[in-house]
Protein backbone atom coordinates (compact mmCIF):
# COMPACT_ATOMS: atom_id res chain seq x y z
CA UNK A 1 13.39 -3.72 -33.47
CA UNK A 2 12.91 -0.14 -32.27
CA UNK A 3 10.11 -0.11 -29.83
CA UNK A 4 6.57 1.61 -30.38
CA UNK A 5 5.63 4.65 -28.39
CA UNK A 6 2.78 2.68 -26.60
CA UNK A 7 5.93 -0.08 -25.61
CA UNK A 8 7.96 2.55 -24.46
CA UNK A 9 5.39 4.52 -22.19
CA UNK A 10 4.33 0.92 -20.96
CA UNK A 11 7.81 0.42 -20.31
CA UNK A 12 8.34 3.54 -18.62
CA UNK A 13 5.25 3.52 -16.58
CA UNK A 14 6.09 -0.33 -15.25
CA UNK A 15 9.88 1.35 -14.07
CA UNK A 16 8.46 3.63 -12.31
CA UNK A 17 6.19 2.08 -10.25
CA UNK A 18 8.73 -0.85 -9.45
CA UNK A 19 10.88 2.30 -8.09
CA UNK A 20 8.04 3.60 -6.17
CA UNK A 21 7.31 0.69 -4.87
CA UNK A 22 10.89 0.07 -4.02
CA UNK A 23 11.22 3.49 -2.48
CA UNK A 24 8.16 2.95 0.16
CA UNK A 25 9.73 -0.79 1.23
CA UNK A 26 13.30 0.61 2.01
CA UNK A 27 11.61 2.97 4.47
CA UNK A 28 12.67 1.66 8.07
CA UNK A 29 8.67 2.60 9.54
CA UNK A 30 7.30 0.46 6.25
CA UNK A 31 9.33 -2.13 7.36
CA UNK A 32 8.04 -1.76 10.71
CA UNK A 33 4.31 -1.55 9.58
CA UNK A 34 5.06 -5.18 7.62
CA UNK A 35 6.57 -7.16 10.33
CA UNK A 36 3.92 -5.72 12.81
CA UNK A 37 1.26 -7.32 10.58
CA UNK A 38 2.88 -10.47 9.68
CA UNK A 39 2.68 -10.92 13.59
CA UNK A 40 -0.78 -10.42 13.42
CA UNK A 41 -1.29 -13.05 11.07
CA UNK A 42 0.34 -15.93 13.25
CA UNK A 43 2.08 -17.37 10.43
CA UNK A 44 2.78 -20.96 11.52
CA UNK A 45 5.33 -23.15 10.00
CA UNK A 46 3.05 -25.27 7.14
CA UNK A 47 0.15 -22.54 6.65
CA UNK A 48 -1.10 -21.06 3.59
CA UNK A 49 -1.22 -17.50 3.11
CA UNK A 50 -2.55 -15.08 0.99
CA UNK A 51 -0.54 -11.65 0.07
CA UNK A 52 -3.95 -9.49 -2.02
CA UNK A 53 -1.95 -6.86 -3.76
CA UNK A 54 1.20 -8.13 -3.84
CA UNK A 55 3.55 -5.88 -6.06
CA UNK A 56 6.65 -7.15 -6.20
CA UNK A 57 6.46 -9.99 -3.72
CA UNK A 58 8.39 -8.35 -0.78
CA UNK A 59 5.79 -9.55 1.47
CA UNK A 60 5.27 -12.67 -0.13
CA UNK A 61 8.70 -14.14 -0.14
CA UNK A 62 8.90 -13.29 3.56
CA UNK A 63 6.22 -14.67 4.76
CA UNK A 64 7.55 -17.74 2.91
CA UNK A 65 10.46 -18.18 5.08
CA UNK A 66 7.62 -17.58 8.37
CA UNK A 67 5.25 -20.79 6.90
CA UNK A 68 9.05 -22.68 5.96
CA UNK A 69 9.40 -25.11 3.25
CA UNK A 70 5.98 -27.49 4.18
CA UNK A 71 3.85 -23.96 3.45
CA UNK A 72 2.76 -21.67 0.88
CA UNK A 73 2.55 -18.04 0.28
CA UNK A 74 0.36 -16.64 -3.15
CA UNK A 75 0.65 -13.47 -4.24
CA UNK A 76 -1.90 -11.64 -6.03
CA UNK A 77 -2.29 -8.74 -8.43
CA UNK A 78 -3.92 -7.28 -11.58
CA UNK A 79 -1.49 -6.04 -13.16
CA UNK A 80 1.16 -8.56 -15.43
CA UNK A 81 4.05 -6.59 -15.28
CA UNK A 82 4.11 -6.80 -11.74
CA UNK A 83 3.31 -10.24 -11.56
CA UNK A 84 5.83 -10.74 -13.89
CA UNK A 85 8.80 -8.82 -11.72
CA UNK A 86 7.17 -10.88 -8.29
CA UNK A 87 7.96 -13.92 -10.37
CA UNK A 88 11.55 -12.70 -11.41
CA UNK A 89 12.92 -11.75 -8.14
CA UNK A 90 10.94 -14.92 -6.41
CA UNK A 91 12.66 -17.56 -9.06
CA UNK A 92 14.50 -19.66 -6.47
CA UNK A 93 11.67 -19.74 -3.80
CA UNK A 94 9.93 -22.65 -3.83
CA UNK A 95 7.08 -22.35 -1.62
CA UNK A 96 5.62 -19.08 -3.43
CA UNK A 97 3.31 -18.69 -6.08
CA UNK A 98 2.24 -15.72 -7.88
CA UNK A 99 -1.26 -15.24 -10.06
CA UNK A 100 -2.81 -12.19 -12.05
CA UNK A 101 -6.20 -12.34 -10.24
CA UNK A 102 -8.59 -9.98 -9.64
CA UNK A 103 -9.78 -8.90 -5.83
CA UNK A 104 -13.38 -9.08 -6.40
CA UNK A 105 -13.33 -12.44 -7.69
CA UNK A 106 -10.75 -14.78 -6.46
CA UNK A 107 -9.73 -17.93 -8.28
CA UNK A 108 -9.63 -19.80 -5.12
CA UNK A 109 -12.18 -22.05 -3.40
CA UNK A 110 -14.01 -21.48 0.14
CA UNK A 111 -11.39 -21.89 2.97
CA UNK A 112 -8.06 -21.83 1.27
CA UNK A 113 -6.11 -20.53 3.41
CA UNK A 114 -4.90 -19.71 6.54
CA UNK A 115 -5.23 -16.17 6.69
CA UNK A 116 -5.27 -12.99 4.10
CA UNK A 117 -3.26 -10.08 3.97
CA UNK A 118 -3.50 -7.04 1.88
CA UNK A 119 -1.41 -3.67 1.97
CA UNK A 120 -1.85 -0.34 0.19
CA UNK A 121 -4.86 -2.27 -1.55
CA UNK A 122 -7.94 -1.06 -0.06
CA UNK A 123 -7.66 3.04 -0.58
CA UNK A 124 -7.35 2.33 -4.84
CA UNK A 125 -10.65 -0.13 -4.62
CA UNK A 126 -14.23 1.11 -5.72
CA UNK A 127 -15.85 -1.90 -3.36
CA UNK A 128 -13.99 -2.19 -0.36
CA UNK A 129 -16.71 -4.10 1.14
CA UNK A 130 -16.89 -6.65 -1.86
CA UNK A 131 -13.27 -7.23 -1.41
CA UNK A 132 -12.84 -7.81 2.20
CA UNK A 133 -16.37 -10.50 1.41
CA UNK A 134 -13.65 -12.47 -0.59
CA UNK A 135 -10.88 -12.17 1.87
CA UNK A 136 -13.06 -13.33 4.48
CA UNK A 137 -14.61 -16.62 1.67
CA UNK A 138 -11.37 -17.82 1.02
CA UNK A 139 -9.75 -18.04 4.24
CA UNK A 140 -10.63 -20.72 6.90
CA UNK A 141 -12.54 -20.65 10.20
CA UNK A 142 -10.87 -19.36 12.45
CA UNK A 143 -8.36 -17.68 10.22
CA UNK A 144 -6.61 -13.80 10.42
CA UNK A 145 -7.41 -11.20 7.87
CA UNK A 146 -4.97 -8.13 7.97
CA UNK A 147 -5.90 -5.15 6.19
CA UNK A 148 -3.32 -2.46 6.36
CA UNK A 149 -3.86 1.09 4.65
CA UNK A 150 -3.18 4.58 5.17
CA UNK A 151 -5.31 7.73 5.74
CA UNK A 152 -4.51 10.42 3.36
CA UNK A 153 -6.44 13.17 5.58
CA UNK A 154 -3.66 12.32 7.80
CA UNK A 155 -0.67 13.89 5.67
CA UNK A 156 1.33 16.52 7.58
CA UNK A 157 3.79 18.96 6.34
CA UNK A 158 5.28 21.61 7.97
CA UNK A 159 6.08 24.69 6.03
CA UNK A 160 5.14 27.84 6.58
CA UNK A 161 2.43 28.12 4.43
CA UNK A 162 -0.48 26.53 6.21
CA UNK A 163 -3.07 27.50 3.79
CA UNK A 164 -1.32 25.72 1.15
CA UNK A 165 -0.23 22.63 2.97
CA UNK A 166 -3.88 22.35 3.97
CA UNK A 167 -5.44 22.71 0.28
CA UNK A 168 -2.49 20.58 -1.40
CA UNK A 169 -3.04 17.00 1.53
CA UNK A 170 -6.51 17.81 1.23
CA UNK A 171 -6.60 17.70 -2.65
CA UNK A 172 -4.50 14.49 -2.53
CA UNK A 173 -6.72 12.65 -0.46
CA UNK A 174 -9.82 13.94 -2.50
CA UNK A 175 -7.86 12.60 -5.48
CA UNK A 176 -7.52 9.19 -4.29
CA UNK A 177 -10.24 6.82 -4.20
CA UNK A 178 -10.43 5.61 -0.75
CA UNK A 179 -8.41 8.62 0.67
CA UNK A 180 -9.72 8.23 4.50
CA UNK A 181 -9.27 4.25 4.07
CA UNK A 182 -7.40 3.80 7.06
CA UNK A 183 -10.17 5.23 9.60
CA UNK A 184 -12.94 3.04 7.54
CA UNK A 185 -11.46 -0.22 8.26
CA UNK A 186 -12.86 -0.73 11.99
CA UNK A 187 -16.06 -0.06 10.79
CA UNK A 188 -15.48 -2.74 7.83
CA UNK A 189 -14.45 -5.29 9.77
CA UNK A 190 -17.17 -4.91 12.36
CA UNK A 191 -19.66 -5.08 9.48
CA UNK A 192 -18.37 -8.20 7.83
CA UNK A 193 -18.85 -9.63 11.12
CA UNK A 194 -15.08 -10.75 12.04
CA UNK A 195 -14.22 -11.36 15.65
CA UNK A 196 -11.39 -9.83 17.69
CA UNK A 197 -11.49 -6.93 15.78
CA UNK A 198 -8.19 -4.95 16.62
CA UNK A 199 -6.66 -1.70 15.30
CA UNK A 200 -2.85 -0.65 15.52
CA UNK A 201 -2.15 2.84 14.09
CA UNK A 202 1.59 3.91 13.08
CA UNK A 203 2.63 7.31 12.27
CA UNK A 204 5.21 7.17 9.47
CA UNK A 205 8.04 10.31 9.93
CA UNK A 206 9.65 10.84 6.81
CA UNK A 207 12.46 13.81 7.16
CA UNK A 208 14.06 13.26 4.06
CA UNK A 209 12.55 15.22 1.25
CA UNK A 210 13.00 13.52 -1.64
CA UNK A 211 11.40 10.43 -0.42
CA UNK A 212 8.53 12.43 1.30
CA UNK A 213 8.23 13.77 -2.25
CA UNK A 214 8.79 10.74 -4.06
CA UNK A 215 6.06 8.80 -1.88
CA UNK A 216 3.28 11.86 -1.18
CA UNK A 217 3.54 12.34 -5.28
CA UNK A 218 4.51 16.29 -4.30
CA UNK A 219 5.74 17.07 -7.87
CA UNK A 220 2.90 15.72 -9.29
CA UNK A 221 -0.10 17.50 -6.55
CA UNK A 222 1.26 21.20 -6.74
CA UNK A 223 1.04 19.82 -11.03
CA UNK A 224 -2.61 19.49 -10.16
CA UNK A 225 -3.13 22.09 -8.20
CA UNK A 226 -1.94 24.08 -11.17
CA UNK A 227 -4.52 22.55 -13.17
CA UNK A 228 -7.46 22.99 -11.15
CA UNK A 229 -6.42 26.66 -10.88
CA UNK A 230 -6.03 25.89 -7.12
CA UNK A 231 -2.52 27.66 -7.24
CA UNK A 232 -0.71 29.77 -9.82
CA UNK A 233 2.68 28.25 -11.35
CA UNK A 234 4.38 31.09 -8.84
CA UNK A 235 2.57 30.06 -5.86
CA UNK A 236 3.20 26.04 -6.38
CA UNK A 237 7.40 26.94 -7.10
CA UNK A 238 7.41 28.70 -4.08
CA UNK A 239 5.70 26.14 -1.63
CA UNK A 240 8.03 23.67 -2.85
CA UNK A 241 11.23 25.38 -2.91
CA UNK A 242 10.38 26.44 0.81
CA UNK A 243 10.51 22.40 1.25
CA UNK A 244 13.80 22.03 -0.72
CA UNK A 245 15.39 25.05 1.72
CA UNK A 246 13.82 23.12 4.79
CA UNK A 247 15.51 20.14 3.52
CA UNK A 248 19.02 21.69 3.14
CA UNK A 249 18.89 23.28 6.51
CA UNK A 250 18.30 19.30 8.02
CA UNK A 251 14.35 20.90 8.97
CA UNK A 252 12.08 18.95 6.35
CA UNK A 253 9.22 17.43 8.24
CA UNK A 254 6.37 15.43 6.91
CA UNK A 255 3.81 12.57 8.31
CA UNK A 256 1.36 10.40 7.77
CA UNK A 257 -0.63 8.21 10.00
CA UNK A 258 -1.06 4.13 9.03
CA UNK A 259 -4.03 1.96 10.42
CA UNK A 260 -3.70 -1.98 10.58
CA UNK A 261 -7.05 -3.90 11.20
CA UNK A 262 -7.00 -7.60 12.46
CA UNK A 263 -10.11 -9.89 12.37
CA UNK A 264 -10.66 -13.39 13.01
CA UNK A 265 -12.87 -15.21 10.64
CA UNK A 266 -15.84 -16.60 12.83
C-alpha cells in the first residue's frame, strides 16, 4: 500500500529530525556539554533519574549505565515518533523506560526521583517557569535539577559581511521561542527557590560548515530572511557562498555559547 502524502511528509519530517538530532550528539563539545551535566547530577549507582526531553534516548541510556542495573532512567517526550525510535535503539536496556508525557504535567507523583535533567528543552517552551515547577515536584529533597540550553543571541559567524551576520543570528533567535534561554536560567532557578544555584557556560566552536549549517538551520534563515524581505535572493546566495569559500579555504568559523544551571531541591 502506497503511502498518503500526509504519511510521507510525517515520514519525512520524523527522518529529519532523528538526523538533526544525530548530527548535534556526534559533535565532540555536545558530548562535552552532556557528560559535564551528568556530573552535576551525581548519578549514584541505584538512583532514579529523569531525562525531560529526551529525543532519542542518548542521554537516557547513559545515564543508565551511571545508576547500573539496581536504577532507573525515564525518558520523556511529546512527540511518538521519537518515543518510538528512544524505545527502538534502547530495546536491550533494561533499566530504561520511555513515556510520551507532557512537561507541564508530569505523570509522576511528588518526589520520584532523584534528580531531573532536561536539554535543548527549555528555549521551545511557552512556560518555562511552569516547567521547571514540575521538575522541581517530582524530584526529591535534596535532589539535582540540570537545565541545560543555549543562547541564540550568542551565535557568531565570521564572514565579511557583518551587517548580515548580525540581522540573520538576530532573526534566528527572534524566531525561536525562548531564544536568550540560556542567560534566563540563573534567574529561574533563583526564583523557584533551589539552593546551590550554579552556572557553567560552554562555547561550542563548530569549523566545519556543513554541520554549522546543518545545526544553526542556515539554509533555512537566509529562506526567511527572503521572506520577510530582510534580504533579496542575490544578497542571501552571496552571504552563503562567502561561507562555502571560507569553508574550502579550511577558514569557516562559527559559535555559540551554552549555559548549564544546577539547583538543589530544598
Amino acid at each position: 500500500m502506497e503511502q498518503s502524502s500526509a504519511q510521507a511528509a510525517a515520514s519525512t519530517y520524523t527522518q529529519a529530525s532523528m538526523y538533526y538530532l544525530d548530527t548535534v550528539t556526534a559533535q565532540d563539545a555536545a558530548q562535552r556539554l552532556k557528560q559535564k551535566s551528568y556530573a552535576l547530577l551525581a548519578a549514584r549507582a541505584g538512583d532514579a533519574l529523569l531525562d525531560a526531553g529526551c529525543g532519542t534516548g542518548d542521554d537516557v541510556r547513559a545515564l543508565a549505565r551511571l545508576v547500573g542495573p539496581t536504577g532507573r532512567v525515564i525518558g520523556i517526550d511529546f512527540r511518538e515518533d521519537v518515543i518510538a525510535e528512544a524505545q527502538r535503539r534502547s530495546a536491550t536496556d533494561t533499566n530504561t523506560t520511555f513515556e510520551v508525557a507532557d512537561i507541564y504535567q508530569l505523570p509522576f507523583a511528588e518526589a520520584t526521583f532523584d534528580g531531573c535533567r532536561a536539554e535543548r528543552v527549555f528555549i521551545h517552551l511557552l512556560d518555562p517557569r511552569q516547567a521547571l515547577t514540575e521538575l522541581i515536584r517530582v524530584t526529591r529533597p535534596g535532589g539535582q535539577i540540570v537545565v541545560m540550553d543555549p543562547d541564540w543571541d550568542t551565535l557568531a559567524i565570521a564572514t565579511p559581511d557583518v551587517a548580515i551576520s548580525r540581522t540573520l543570528t538576530h532573526l534566528i533567535c527572534d524566531n525561536t521561542r525562548q531564544g536568550q534561554m540560556g542567560r534566563q536560567l540563573y534567574g529561574l532557578f533563583q526564583a523557584a527557590g533551589l539552593q546551590e544555584v550554579t552556572i557553567l557556560a560552554d562555547t561550542v566552536v563548530l569549523t566545519d560548515f556543513a554541520v554549522a549549517a546543518e545545526i544553526f538551520h542556515l539554509r533555512t534563515l537566509v529562506e526567511l530572511a527572503q521572506q520577510q524581505e530582510l534580504l533579496t535572493a542575490e544578497t542571501a546566495a552571496g552571504w552563503l557562498a562567502s561561507l562555502e569559500g571560507a569553508d574550502r579555504a579550511g577558514q569557516f568559523f562559527s559559535a555559540i555559547t551554552g549555559f548549564m544551571a544546577s539547583g538543589r531541591k530544598p
